[in-house]
C-alpha atoms as a PDB file:
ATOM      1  CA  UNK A   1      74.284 265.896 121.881  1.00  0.00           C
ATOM      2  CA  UNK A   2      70.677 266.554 122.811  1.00  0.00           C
ATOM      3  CA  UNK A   3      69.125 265.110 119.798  1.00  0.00           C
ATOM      4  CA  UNK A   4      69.615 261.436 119.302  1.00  0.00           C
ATOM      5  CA  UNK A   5      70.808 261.638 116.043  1.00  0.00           C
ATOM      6  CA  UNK A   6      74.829 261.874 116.225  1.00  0.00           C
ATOM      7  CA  UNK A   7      76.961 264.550 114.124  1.00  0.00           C
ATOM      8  CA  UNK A   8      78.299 262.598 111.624  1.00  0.00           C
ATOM      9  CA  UNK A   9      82.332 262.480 110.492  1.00  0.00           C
ATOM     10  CA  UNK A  10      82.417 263.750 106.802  1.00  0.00           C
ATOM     11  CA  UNK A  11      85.388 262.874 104.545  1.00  0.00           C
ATOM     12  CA  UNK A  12      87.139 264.510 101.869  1.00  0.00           C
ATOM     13  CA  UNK A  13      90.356 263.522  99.746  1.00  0.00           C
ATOM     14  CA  UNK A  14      92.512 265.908 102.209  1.00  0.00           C
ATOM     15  CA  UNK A  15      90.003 266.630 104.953  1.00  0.00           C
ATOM     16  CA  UNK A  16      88.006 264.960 107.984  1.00  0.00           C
ATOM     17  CA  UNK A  17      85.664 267.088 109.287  1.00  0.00           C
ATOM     18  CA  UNK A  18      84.223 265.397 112.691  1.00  0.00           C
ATOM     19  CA  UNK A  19      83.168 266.376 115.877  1.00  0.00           C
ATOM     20  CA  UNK A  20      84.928 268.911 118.244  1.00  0.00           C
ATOM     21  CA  UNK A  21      86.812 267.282 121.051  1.00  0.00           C
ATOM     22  CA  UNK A  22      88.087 268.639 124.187  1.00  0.00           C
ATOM     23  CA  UNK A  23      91.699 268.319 122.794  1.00  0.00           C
ATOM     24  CA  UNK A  24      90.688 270.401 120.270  1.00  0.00           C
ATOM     25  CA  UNK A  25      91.018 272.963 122.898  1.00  0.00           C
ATOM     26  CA  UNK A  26      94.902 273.780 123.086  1.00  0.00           C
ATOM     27  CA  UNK A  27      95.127 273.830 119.460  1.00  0.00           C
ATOM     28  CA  UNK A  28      91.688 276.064 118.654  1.00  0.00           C
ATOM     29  CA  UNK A  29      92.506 278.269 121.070  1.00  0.00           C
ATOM     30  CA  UNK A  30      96.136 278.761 119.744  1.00  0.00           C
ATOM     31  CA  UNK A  31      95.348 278.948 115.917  1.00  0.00           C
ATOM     32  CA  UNK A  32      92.019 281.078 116.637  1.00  0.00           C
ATOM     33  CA  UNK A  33      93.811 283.806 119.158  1.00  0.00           C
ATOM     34  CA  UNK A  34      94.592 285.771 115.946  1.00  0.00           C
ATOM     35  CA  UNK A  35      93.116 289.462 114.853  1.00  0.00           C
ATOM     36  CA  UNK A  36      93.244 288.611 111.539  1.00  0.00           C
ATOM     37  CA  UNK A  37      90.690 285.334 112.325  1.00  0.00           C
ATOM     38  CA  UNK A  38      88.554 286.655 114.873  1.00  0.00           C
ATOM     39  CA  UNK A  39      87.935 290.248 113.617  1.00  0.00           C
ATOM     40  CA  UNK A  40      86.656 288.304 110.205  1.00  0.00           C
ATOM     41  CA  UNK A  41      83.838 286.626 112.707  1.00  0.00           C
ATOM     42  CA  UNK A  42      80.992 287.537 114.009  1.00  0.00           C
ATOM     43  CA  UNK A  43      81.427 286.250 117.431  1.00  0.00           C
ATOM     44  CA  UNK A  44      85.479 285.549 118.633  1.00  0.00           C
ATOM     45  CA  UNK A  45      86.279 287.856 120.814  1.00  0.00           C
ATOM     46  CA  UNK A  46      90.321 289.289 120.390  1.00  0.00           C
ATOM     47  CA  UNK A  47      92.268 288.191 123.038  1.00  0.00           C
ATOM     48  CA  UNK A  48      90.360 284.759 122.836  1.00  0.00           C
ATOM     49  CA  UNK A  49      89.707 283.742 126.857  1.00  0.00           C
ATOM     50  CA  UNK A  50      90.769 281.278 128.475  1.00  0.00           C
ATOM     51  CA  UNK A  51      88.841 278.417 129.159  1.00  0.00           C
ATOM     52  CA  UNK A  52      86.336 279.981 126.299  1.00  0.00           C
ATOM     53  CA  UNK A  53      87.366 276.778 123.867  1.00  0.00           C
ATOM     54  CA  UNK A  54      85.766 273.794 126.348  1.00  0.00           C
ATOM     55  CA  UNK A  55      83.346 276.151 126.812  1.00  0.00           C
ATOM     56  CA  UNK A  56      82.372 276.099 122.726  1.00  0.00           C
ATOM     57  CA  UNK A  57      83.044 272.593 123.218  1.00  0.00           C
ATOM     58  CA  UNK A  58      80.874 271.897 125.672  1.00  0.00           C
ATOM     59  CA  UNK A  59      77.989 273.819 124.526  1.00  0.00           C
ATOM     60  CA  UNK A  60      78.529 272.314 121.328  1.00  0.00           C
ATOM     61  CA  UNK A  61      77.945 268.871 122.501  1.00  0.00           C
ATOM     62  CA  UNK A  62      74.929 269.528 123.973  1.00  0.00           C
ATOM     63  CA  UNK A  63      73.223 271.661 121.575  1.00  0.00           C
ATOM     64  CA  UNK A  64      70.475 270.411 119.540  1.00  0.00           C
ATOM     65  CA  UNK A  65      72.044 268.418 116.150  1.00  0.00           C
ATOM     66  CA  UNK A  66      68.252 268.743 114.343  1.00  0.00           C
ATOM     67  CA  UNK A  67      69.237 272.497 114.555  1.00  0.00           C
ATOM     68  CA  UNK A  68      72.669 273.305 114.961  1.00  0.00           C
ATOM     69  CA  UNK A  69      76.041 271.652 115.294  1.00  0.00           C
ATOM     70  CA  UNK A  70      80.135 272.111 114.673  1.00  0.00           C
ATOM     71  CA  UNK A  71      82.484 270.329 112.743  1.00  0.00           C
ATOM     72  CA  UNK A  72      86.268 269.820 113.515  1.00  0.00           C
ATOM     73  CA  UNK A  73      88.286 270.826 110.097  1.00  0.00           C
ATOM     74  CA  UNK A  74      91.160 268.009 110.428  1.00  0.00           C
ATOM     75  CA  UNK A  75      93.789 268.557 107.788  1.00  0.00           C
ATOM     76  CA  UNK A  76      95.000 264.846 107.100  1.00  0.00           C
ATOM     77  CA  UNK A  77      98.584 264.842 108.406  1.00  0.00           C
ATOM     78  CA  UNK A  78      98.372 268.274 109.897  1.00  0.00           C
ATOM     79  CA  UNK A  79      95.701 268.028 112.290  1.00  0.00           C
ATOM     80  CA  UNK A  80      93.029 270.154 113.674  1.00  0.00           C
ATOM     81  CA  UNK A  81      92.814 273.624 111.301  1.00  0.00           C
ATOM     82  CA  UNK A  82      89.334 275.163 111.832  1.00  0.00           C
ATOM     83  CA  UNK A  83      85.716 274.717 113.036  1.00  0.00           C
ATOM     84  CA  UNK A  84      82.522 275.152 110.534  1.00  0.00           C
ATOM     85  CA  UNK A  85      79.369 275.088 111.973  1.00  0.00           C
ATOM     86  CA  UNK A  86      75.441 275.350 111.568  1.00  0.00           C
ATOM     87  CA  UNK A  87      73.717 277.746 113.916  1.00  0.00           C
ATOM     88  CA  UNK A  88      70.429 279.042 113.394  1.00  0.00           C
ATOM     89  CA  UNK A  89      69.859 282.476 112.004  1.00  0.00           C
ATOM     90  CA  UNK A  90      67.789 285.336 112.490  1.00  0.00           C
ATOM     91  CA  UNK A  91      64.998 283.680 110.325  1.00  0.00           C
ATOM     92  CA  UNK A  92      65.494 280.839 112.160  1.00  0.00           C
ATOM     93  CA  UNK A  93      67.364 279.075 108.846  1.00  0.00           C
ATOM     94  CA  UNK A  94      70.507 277.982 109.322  1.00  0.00           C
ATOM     95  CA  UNK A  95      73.601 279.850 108.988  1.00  0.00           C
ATOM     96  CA  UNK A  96      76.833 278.688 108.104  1.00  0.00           C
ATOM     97  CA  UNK A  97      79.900 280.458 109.462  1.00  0.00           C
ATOM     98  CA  UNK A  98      83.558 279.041 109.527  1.00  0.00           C
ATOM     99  CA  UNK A  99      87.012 279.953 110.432  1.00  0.00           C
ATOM    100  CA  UNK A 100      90.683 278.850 109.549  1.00  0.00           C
ATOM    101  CA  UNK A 101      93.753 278.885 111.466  1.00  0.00           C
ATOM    102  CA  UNK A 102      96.519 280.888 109.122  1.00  0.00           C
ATOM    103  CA  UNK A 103      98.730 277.976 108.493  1.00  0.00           C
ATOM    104  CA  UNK A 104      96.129 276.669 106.236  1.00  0.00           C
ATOM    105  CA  UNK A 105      95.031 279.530 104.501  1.00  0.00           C
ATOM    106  CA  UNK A 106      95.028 280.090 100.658  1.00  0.00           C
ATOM    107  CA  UNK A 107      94.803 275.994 100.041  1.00  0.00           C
ATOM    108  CA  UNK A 108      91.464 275.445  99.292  1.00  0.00           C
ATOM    109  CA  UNK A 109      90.779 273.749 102.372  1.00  0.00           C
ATOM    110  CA  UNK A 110      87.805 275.710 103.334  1.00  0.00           C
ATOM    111  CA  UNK A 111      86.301 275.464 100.019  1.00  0.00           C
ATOM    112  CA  UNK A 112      86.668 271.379 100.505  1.00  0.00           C
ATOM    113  CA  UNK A 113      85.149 271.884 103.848  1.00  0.00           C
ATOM    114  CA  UNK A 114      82.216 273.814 103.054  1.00  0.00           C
ATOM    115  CA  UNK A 115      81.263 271.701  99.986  1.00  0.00           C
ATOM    116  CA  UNK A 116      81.484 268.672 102.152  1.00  0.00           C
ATOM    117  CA  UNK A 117      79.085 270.070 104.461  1.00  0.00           C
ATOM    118  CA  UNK A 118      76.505 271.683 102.001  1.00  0.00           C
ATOM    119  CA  UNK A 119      76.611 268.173 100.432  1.00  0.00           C
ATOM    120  CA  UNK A 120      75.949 266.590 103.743  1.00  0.00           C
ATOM    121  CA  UNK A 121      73.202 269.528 104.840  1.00  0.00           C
ATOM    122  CA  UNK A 122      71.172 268.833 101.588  1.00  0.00           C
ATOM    123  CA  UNK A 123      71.692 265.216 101.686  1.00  0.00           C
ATOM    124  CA  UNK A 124      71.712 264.181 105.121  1.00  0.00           C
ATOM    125  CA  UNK A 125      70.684 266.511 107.583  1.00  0.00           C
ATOM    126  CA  UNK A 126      67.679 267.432 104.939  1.00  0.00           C
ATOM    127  CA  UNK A 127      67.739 271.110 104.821  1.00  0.00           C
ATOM    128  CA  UNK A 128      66.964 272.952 101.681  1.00  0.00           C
ATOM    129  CA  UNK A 129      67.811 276.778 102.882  1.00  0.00           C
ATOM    130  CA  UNK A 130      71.116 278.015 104.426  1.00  0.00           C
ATOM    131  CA  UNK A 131      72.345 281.149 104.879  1.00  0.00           C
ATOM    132  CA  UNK A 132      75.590 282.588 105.303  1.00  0.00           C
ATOM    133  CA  UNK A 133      77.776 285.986 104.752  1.00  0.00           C
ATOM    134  CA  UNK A 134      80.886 287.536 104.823  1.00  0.00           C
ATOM    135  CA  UNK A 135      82.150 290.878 105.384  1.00  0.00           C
ATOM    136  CA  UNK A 136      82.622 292.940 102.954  1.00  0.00           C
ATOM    137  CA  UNK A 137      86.374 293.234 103.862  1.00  0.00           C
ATOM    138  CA  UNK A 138      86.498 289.756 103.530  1.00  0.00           C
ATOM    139  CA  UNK A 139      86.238 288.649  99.959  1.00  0.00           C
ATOM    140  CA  UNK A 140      88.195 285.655 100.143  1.00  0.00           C
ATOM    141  CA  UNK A 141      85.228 284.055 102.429  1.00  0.00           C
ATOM    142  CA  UNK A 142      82.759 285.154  99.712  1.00  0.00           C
ATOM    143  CA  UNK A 143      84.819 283.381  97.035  1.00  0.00           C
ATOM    144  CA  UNK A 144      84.635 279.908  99.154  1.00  0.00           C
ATOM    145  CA  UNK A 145      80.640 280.625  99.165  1.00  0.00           C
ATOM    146  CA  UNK A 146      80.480 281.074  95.907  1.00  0.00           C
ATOM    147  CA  UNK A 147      82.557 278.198  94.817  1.00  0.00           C
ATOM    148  CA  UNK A 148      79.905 275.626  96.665  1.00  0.00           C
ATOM    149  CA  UNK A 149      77.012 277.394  95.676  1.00  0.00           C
ATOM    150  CA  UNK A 150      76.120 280.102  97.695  1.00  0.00           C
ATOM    151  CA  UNK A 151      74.407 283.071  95.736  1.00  0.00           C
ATOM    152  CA  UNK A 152      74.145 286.850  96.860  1.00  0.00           C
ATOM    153  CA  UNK A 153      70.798 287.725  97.866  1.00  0.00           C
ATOM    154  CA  UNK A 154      71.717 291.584  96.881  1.00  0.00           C
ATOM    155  CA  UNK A 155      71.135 292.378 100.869  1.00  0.00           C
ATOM    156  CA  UNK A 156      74.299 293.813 102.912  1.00  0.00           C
ATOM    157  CA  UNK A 157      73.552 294.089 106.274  1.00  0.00           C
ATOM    158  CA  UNK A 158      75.236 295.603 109.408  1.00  0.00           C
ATOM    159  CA  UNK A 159      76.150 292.521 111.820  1.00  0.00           C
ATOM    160  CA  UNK A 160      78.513 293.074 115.010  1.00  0.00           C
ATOM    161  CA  UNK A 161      82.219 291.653 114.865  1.00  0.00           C
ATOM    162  CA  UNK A 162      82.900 291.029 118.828  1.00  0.00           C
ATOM    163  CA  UNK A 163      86.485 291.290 117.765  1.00  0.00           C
ATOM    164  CA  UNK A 164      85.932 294.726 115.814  1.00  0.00           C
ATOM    165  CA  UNK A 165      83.834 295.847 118.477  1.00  0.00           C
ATOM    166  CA  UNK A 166      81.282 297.210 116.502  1.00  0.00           C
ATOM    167  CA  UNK A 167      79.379 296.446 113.312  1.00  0.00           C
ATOM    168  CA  UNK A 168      81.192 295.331 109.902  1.00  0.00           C
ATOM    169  CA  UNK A 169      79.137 295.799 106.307  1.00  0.00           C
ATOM    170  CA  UNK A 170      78.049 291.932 105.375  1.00  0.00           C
ATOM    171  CA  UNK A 171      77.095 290.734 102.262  1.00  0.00           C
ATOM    172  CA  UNK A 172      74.619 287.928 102.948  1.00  0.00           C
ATOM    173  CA  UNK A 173      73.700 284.556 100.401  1.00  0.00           C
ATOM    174  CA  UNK A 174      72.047 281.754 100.642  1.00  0.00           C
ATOM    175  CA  UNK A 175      72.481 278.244  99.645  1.00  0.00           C
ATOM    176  CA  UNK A 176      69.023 276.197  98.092  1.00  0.00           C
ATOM    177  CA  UNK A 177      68.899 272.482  97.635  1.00  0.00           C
END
């Protein structure tokens, strides 16, 4: 990574949640080349390219940690599942966004996940202000927000779904330490 400071590996009773590794890459590619997982984000394409995993991987390893940075969701026993990261948002806060393959849906995995992290953002990474949202059509991802603290800021804006092709209604919150 860029910064000095390494991601760290956060772990939960059912979860590891480390960093992205280049044989991530078969696996992310596989579970995230779905319409149902990519047109819920803002940025996966649908068809996912190839070669566009090491590239996330890549970039992700040399990005700055003090202001962005990807976890690995690692489903003990099951392997990799999902990626959560920190990017920085419009305001320049950062924003929270995540993704899980299908096979691990309706578990509460990404509610372990995201609780993990938000404990680890406050705690260890020292930020007081993150951001996130979810498309409207998407209510499931607004219920794992909610559940580890997230709180609607009453704004819905317009943000582009590459996999849509065009602009979804999102309901935006934000997380305070």
């Amino acid at each position: 990574m860029a910064d000095a400071t390494p991601w760290p590996t956060l772990q939960t009773s059912r979860l590891a949640l480390r960093a992205l590794s280049f044989e991530d890459a078969p696996c992310l590619t596989r579970l995230v080349n779905d319409a149902e997982i990519a047109r819920m984000t803002t940025s996966i394409p649908h068809r996912f390219p190839d070669g566009a995993a090491e590239d996330f991987i890549e970039r992700m390893a040399n990005c700055d940690a003090r202001r962005e940075g990807v976890f690995a969701v690692e489903v003990r026993d099951r392997g990799f599942a999902g990626v959560l990261g920190f990017h920085p948002g419009i305001s320049g806060a950062p924003e929270i966004g995540y993704w899980l393959g299908r096979p691990y849906w309706g578990q509460g995995y990404m509610t372990e996940a995201v609780g993990a992290a938000m404990t680890w953002a406050g705690d260890g990474w020292g930020k007081r202000y993150v951001l996130s949202g979810h498309f409207t059509d998407n209510p499931a991802s607004g219920q794992v927000l909610i559940k580890t603290g997230f709180l609607y800021t009453g704004d819905v804006l317009p943000r582009y779904s590459a996999a849509r092709g065009q602009e979804a209604a999102t309901r935006m919150m934000v997380w305070l330490a």
